[in-house]
C-alpha atoms as a PDB file:
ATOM      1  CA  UNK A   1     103.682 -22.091 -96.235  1.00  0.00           C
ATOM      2  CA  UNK A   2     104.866 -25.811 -96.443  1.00  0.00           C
ATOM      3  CA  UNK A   3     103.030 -29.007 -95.453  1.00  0.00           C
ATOM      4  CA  UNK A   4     105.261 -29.303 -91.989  1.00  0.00           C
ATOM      5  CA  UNK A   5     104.235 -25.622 -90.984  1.00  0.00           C
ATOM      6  CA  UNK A   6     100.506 -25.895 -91.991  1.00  0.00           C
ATOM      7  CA  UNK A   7     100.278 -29.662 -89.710  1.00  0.00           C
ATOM      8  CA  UNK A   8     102.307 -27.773 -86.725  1.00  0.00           C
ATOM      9  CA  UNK A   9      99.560 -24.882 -87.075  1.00  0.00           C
ATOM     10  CA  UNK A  10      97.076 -26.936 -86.950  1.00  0.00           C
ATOM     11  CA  UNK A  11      98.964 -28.873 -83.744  1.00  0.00           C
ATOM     12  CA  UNK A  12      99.093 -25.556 -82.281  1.00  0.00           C
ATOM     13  CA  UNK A  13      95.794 -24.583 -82.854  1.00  0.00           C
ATOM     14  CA  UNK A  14      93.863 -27.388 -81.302  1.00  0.00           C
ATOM     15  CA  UNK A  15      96.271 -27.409 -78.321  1.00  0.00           C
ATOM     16  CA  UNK A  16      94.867 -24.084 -78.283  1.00  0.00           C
ATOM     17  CA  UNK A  17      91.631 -25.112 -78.493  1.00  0.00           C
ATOM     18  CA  UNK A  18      91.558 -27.830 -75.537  1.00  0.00           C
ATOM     19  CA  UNK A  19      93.235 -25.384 -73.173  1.00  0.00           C
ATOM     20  CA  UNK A  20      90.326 -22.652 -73.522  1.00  0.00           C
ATOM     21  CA  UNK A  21      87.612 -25.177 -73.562  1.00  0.00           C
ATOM     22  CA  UNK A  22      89.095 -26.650 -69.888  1.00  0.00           C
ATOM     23  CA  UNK A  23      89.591 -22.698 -68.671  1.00  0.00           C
ATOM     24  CA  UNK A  24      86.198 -22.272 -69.447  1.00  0.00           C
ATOM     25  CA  UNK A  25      84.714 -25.751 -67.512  1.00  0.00           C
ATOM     26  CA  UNK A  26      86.904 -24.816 -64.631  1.00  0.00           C
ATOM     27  CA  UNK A  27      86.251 -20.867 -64.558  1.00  0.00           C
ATOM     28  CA  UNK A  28      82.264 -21.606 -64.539  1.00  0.00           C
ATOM     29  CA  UNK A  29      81.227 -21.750 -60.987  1.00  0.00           C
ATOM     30  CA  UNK A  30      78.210 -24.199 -60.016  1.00  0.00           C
ATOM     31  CA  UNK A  31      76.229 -21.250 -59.051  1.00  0.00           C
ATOM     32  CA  UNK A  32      76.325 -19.901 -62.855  1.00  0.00           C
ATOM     33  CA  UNK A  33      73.768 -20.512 -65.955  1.00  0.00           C
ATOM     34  CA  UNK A  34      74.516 -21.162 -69.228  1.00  0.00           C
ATOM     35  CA  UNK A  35      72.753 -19.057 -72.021  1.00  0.00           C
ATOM     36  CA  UNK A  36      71.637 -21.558 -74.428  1.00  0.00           C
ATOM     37  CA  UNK A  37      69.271 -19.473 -76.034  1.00  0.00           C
ATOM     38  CA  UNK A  38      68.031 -16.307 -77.132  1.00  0.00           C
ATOM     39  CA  UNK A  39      64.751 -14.121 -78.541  1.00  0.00           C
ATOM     40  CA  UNK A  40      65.470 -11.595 -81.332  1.00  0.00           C
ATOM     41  CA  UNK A  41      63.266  -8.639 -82.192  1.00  0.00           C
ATOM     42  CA  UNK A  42      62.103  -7.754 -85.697  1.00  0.00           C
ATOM     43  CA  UNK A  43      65.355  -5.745 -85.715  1.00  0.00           C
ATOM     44  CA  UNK A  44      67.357  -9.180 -85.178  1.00  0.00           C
ATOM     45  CA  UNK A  45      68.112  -7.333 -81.696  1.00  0.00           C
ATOM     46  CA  UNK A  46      69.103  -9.720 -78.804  1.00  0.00           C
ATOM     47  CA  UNK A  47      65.647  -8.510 -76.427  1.00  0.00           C
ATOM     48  CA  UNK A  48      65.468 -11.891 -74.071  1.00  0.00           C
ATOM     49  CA  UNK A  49      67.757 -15.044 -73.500  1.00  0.00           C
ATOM     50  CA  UNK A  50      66.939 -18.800 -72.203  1.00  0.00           C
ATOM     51  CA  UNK A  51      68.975 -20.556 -69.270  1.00  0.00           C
ATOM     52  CA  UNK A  52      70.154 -24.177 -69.111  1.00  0.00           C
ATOM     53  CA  UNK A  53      67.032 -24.464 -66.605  1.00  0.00           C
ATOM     54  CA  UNK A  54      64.945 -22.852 -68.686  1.00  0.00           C
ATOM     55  CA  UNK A  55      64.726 -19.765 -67.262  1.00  0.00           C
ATOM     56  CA  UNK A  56      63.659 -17.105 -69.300  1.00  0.00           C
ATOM     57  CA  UNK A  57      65.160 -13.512 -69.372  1.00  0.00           C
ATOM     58  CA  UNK A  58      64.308 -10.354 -71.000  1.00  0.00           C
ATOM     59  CA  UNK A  59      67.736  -7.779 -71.511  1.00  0.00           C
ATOM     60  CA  UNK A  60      67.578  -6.114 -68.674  1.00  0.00           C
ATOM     61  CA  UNK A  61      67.359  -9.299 -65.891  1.00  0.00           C
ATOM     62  CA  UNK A  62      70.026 -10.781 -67.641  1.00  0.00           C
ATOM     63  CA  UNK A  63      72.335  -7.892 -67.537  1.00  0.00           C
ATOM     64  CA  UNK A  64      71.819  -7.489 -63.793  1.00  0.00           C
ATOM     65  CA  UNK A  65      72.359 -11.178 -63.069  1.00  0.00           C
ATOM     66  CA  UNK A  66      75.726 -11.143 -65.749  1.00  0.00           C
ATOM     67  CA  UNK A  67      77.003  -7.920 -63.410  1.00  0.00           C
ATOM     68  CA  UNK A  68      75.812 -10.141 -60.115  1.00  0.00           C
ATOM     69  CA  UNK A  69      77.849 -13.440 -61.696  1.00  0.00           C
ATOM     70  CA  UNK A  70      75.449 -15.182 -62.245  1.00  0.00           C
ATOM     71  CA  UNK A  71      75.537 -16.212 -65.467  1.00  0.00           C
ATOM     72  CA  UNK A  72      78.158 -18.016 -66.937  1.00  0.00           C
ATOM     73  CA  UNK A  73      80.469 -16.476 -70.095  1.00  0.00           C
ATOM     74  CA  UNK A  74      79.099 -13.517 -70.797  1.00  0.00           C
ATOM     75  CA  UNK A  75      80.020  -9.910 -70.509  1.00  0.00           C
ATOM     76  CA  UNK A  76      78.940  -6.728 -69.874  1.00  0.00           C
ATOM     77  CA  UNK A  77      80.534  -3.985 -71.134  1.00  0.00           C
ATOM     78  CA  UNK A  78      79.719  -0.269 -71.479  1.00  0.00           C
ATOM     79  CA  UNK A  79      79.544   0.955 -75.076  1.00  0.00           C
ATOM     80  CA  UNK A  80      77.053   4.026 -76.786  1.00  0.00           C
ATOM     81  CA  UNK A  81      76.248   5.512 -73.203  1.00  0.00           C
ATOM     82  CA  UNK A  82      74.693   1.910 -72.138  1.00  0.00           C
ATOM     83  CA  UNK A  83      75.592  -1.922 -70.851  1.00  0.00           C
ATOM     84  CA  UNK A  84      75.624  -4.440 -73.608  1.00  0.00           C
ATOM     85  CA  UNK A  85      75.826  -8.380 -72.945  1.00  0.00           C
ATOM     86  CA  UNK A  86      78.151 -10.091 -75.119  1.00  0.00           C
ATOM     87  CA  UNK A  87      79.715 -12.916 -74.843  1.00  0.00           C
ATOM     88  CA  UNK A  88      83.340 -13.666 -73.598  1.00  0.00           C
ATOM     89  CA  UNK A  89      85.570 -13.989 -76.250  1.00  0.00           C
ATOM     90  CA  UNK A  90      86.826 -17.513 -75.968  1.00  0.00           C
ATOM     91  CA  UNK A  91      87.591 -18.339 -79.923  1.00  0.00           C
ATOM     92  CA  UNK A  92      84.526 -20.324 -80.456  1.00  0.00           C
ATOM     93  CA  UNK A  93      81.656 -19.002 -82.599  1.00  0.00           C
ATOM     94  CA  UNK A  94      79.093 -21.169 -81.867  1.00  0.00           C
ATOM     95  CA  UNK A  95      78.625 -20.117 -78.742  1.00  0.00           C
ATOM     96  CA  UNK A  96      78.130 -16.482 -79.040  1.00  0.00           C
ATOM     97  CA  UNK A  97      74.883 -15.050 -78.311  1.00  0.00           C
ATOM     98  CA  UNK A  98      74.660 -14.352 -81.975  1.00  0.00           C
ATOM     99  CA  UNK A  99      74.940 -17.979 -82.893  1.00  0.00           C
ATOM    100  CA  UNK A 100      72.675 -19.926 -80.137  1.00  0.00           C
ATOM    101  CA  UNK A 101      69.062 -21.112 -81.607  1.00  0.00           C
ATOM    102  CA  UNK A 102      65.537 -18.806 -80.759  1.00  0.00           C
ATOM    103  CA  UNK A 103      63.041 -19.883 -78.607  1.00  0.00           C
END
C-alpha cells in the first residue's frame, strides 16, 4: 500500500471515529449511567461494576437495570444458557468492561 492510500485510511478512519463517538453522546439518554468501573473475582470474572455516581453493582443488579435501560452502552446478550453484560461494540477498547480500572 502507498503513502496516498495509507493517509486516506487513516482520513477514513478517524472520520470514522468522530461519527461513533457523537452516535454514542447522542444515543445515551440523561436517564442512563455510565460504567466506569468494575470488581473482578480471583477468576478475573466481571462479579460487580461502579456507576458515574458511584453506585455500586454486583452482576445481577446491573443486568436487570442494562435490560430496564438504564445503563448506558452495554449489552445483554444470551450466551451458555445465561445473560452476559458486555459492552456495545463501538470500536473503542478502552471502554470495554474488560478495560475500565477496579475499585
Amino acid at each position: 500500500m502507498d503513502r496516498f492510500q495509507q493517509a486516506f485510511n487513516q482520513y477514513k478512519n478517524q472520520a470514522n471515529q468522530d461519527e461513533i463517538q457523537s452516535e454514542i453522546i447522542e444515543g445515551m439518554s440523561s436517564n442512563q449511567e455510565r460504567i466506569v468501573a468494575v470488581k473482578r473475582n480471583d477468576d478475573g470474572d466481571l462479579i460487580a461494576f461502579q456507576t458515574e455516581s458511584g453506585r455500586q453493582l454486583d452482576y445481577v443488579q446491573a443486568l436487570s437495570e442494562a435490560k430496564e435501560g438504564k445503563l448506558a452502552h452495554v449489552d445483554v446478550f444470551h450466551k451458555y444458557g445465561r445473560d452476559i453484560l458486555r459492552s456495545e461494540p463501538d470500536g473503542n477498547k478502552e471502554n470495554n468492561l474488560d478495560s475500565l480500572p477496579e475499585f
